[in-house]
N, C-alpha and C. Protein backbone atom coordinates (compact mmCIF):
# COMPACT_ATOMS: atom_id res chain seq x y z
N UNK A 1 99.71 58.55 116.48
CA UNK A 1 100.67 59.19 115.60
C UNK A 1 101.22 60.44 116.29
N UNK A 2 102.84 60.31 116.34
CA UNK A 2 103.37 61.51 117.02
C UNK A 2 103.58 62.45 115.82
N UNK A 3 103.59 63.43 115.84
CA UNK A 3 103.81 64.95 114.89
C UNK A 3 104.66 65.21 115.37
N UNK A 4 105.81 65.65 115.23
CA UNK A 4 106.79 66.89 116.38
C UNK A 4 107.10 68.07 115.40
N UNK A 5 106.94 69.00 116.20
CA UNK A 5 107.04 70.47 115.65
C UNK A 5 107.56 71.24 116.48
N UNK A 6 108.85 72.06 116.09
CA UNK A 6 110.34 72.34 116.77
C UNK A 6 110.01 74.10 116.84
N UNK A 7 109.38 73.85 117.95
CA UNK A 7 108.60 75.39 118.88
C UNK A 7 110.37 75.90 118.56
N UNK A 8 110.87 76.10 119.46
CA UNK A 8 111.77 76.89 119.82
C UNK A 8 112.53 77.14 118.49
N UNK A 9 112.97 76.14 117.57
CA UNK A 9 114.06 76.43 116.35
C UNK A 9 113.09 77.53 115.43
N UNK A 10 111.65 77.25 114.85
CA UNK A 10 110.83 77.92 114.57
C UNK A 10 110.73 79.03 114.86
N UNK A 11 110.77 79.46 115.96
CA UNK A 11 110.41 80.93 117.08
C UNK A 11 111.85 81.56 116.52
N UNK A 12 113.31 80.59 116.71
CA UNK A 12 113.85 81.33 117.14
C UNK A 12 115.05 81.91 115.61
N UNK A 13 114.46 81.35 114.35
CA UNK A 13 114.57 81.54 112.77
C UNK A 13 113.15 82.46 112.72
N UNK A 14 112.04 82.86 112.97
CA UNK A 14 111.02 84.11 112.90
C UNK A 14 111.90 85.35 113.93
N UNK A 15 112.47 84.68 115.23
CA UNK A 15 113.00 86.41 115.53
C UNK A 15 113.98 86.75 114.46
N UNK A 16 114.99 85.82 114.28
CA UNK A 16 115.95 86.26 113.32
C UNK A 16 115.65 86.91 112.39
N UNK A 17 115.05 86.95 111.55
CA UNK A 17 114.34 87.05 110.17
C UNK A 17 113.51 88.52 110.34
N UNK A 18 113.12 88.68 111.94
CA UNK A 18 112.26 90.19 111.91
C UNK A 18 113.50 90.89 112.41
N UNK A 19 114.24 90.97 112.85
CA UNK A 19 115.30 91.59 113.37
C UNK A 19 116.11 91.62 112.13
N UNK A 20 116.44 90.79 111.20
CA UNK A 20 117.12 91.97 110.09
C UNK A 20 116.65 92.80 108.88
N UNK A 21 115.21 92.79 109.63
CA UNK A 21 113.94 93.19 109.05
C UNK A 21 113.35 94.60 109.82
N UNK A 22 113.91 94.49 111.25
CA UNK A 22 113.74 96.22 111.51
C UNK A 22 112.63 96.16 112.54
N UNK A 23 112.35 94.85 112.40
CA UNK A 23 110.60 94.50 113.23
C UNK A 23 110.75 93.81 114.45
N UNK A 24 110.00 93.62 115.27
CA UNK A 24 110.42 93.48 116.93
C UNK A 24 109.27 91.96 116.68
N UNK A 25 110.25 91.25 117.33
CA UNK A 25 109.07 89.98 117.07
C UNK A 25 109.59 89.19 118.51
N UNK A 26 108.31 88.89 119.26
CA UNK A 26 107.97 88.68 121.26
C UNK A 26 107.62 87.49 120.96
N UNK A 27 108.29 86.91 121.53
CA UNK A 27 107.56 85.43 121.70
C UNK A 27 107.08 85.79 123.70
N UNK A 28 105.76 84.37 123.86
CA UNK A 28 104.70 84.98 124.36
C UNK A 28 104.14 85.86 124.89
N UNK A 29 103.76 86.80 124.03
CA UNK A 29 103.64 87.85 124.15
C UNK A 29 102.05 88.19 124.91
N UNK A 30 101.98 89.03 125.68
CA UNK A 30 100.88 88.63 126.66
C UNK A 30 99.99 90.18 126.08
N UNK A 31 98.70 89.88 125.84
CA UNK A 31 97.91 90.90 126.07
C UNK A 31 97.61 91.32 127.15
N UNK A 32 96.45 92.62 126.99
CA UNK A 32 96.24 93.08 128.22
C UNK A 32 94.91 92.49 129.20
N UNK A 33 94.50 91.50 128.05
CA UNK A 33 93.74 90.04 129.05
C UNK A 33 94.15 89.49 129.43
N UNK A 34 95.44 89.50 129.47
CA UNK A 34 96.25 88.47 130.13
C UNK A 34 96.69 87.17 129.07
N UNK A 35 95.96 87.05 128.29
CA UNK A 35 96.16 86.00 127.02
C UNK A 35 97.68 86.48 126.56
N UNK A 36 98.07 84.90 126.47
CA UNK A 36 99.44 84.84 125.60
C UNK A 36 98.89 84.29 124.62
N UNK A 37 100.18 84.95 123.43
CA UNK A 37 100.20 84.94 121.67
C UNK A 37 101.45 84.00 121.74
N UNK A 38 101.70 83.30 120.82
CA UNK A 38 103.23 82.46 121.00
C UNK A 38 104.20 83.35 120.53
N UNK A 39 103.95 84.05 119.37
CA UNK A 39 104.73 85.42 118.92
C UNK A 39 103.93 86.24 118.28
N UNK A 40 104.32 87.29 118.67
CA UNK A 40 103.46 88.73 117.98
C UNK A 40 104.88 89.34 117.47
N UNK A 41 104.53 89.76 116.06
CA UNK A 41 105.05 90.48 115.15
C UNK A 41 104.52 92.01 114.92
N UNK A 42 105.60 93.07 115.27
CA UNK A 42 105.63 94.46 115.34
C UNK A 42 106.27 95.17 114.57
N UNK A 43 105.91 96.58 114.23
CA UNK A 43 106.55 97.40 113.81
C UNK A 43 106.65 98.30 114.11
N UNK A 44 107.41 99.16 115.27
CA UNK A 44 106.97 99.84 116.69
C UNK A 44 105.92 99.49 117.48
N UNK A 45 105.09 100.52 117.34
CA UNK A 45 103.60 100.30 118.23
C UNK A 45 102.85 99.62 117.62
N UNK A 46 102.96 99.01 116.41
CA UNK A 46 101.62 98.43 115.52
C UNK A 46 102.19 97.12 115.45
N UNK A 47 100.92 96.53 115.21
CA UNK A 47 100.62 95.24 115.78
C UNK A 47 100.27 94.69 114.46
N UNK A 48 101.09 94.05 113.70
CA UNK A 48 101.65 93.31 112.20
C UNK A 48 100.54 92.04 112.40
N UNK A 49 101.28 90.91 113.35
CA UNK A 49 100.77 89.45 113.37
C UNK A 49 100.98 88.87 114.72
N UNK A 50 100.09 87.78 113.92
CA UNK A 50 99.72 87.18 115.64
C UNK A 50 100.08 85.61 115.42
N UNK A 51 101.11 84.90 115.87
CA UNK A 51 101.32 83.58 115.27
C UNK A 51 101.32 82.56 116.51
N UNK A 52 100.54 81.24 116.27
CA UNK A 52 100.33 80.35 117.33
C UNK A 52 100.69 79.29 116.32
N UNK A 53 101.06 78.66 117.24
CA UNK A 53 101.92 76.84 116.87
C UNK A 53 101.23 75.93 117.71
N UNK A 54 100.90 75.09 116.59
CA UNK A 54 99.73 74.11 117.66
C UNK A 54 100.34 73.01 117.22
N UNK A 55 100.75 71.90 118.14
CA UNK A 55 101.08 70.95 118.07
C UNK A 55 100.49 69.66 118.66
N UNK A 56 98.93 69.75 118.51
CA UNK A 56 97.72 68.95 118.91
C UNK A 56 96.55 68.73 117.98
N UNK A 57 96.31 67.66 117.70
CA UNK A 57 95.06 67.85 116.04
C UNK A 57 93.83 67.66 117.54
N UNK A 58 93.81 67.57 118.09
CA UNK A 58 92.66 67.82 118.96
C UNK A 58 92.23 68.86 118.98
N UNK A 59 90.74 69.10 119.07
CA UNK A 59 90.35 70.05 118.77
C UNK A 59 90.53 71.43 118.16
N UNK A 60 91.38 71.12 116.80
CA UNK A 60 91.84 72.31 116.24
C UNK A 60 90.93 73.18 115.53
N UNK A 61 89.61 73.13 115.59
CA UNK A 61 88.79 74.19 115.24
C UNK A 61 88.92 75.11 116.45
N UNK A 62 88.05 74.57 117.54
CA UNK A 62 88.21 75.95 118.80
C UNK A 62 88.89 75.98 118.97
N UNK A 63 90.45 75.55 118.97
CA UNK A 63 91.79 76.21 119.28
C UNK A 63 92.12 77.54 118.56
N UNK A 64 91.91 77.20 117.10
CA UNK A 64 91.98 78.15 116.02
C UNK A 64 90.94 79.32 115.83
N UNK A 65 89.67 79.16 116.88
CA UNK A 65 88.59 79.87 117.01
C UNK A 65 89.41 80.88 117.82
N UNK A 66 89.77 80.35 118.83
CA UNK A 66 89.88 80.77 120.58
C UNK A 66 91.18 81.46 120.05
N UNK A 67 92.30 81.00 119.29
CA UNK A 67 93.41 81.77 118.50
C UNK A 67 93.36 83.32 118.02
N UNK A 68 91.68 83.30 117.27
CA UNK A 68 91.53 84.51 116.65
C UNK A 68 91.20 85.45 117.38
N UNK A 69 90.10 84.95 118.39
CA UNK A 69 89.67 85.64 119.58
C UNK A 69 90.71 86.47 119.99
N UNK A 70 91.75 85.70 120.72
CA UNK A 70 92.48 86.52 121.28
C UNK A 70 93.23 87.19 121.06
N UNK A 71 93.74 87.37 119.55
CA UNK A 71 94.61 88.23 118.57
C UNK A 71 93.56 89.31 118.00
N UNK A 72 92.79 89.14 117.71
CA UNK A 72 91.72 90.23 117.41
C UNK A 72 91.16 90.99 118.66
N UNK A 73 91.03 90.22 119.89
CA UNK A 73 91.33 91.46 121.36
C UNK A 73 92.49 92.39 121.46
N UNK A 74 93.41 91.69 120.96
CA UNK A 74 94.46 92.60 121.14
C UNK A 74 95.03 93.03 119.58
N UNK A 75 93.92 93.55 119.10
CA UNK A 75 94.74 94.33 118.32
C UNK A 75 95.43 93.76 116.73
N UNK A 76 95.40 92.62 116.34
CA UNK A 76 96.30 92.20 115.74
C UNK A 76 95.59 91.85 114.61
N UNK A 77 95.67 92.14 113.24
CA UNK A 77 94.71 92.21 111.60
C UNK A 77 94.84 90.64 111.08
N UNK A 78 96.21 90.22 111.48
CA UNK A 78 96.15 88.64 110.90
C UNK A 78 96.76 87.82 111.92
N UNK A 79 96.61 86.47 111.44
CA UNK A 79 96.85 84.92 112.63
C UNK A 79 97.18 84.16 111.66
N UNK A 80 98.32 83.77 112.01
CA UNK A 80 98.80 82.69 111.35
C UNK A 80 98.91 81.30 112.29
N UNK A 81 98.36 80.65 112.24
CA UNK A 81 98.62 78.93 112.75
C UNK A 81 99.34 77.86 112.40
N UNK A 82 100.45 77.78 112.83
CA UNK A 82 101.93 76.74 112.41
C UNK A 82 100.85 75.54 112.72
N UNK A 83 100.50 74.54 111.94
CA UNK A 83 100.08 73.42 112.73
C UNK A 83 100.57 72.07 111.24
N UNK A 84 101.02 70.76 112.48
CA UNK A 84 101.69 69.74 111.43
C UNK A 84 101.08 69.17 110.85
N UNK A 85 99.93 68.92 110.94
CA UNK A 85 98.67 68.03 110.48
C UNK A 85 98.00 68.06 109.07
N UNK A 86 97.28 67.65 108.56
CA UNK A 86 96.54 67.99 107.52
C UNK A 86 95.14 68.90 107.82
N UNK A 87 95.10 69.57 107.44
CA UNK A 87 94.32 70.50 108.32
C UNK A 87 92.60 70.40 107.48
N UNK A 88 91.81 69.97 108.98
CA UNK A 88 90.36 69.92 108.66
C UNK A 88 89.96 71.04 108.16
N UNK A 89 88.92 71.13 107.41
CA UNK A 89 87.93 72.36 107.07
C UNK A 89 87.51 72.94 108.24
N UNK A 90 87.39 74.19 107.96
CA UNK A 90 87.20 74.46 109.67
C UNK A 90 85.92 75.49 109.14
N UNK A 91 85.13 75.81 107.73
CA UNK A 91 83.78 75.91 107.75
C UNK A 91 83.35 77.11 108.25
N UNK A 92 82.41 77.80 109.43
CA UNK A 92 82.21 78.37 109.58
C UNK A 92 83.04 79.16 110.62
N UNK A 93 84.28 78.22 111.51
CA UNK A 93 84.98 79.11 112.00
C UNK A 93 86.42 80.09 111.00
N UNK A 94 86.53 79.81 109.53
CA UNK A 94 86.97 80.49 108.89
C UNK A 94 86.08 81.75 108.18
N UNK A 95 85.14 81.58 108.26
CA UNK A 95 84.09 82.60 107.72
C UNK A 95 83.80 83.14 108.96
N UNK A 96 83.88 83.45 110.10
CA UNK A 96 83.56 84.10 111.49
C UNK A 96 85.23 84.85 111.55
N UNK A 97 86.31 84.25 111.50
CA UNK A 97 87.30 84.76 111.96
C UNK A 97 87.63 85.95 110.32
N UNK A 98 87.46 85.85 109.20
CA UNK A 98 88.00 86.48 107.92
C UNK A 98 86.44 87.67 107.66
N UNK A 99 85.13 87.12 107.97
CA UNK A 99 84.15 88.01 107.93
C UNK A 99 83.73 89.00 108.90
N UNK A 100 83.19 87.97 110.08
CA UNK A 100 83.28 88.89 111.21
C UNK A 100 83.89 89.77 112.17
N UNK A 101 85.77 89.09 112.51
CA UNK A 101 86.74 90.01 112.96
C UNK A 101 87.04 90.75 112.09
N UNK A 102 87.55 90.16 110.52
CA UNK A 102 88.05 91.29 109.55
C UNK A 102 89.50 90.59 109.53
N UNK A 103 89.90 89.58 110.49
CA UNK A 103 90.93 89.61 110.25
C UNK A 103 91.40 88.10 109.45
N UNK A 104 92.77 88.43 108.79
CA UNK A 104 93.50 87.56 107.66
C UNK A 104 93.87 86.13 108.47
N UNK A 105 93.34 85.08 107.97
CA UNK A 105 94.12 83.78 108.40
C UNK A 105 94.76 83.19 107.44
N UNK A 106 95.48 82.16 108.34
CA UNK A 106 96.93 81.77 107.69
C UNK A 106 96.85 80.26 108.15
N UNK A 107 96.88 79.17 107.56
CA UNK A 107 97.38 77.66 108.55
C UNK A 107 98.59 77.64 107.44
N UNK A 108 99.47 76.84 108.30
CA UNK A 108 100.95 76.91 107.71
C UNK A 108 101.32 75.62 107.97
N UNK A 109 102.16 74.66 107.08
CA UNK A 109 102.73 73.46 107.73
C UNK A 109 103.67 74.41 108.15
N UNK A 110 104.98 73.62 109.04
CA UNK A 110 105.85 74.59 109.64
C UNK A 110 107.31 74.32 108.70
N UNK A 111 106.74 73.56 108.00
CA UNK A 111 108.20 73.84 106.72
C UNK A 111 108.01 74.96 105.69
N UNK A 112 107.12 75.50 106.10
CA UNK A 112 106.61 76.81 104.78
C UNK A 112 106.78 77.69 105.96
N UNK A 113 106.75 77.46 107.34
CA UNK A 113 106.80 79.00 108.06
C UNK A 113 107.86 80.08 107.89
N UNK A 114 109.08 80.17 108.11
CA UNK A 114 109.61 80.40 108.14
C UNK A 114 110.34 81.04 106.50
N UNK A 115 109.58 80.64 105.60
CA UNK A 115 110.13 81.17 104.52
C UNK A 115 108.59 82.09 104.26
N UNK A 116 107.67 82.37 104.55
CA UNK A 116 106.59 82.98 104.62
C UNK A 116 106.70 83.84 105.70
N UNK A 117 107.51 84.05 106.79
CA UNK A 117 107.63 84.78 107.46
C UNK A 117 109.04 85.63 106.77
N UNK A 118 110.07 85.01 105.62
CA UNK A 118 110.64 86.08 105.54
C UNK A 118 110.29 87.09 104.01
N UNK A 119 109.11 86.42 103.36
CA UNK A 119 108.18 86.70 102.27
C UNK A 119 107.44 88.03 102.93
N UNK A 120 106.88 88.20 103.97
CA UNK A 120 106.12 88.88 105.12
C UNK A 120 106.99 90.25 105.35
N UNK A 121 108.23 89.90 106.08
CA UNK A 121 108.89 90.79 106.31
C UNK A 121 109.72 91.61 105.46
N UNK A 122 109.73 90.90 104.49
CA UNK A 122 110.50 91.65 102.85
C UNK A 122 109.92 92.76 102.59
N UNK A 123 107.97 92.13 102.68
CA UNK A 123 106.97 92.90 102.02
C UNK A 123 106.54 94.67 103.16
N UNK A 124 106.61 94.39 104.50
CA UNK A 124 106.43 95.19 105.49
C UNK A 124 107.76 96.42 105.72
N UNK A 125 108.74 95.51 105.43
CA UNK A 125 110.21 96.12 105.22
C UNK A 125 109.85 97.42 104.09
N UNK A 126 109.32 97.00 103.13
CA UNK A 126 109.56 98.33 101.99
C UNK A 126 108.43 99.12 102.01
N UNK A 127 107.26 98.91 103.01
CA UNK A 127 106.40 99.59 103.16
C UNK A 127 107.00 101.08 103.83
């Protein structure tokens, strides 16, 4: 079963949407491990969100593990995961990433992204 999930139209309706929103939004955006984010969402220096698009049901627990990891190295309070699939329980790697980092997760089909990203930026906007 093929899934297809439209990286670039996605990416490029989230910059739109932070840009008339005031907010700087990088697609792969590289920490200082060297790890790329698919887009990180800003508001100057602060570090809003961390969003990865997975377009593989293979192993989507440690993807989504290894996701948080590296958004919570660098800085970032929530992760959102665009993924097309029906999404497995993921059990104790949702209770490690929301208990132990602290930080907020998100799985998204990618027909809700984009209107949750401008729900997001409405809300950050009037902060």
């Amino acid at each position: 079963m093929v899934v297809e999930i439209k990286v670039k139209s996605l990416l490029r309706e989230a910059e739109a949407v932070c840009s008339r929103k005031s907010l700087l939004a990088i697609r792969e955006y590289r920490t200082e491990d060297g790890s790329r984010i698919d887009l990180a969402i800003l508001r100057g220096d602060e570090k809003l969100l961390a969003i990865e698009l997975e377009a593989s049901f293979k192993w989507i627990r440690q993807r989504v593990l290894y996701n948080a990891v590296k958004a919570h190295r660098a800085g970032f309070p929530e992760l959102w995961v665009v993924y097309p699939f029906k999404m497995p329980r993921l059990g104790w790697v949702a209770s490690f990433i929301e208990e132990e980092l602290g930080m907020k997760l998100l799985i998204l089909q990618p027909e809700e992204f984009v209107e949750k990203v401008e729900e997001l930026t409405a809300r950050w906007a009037r902060l």
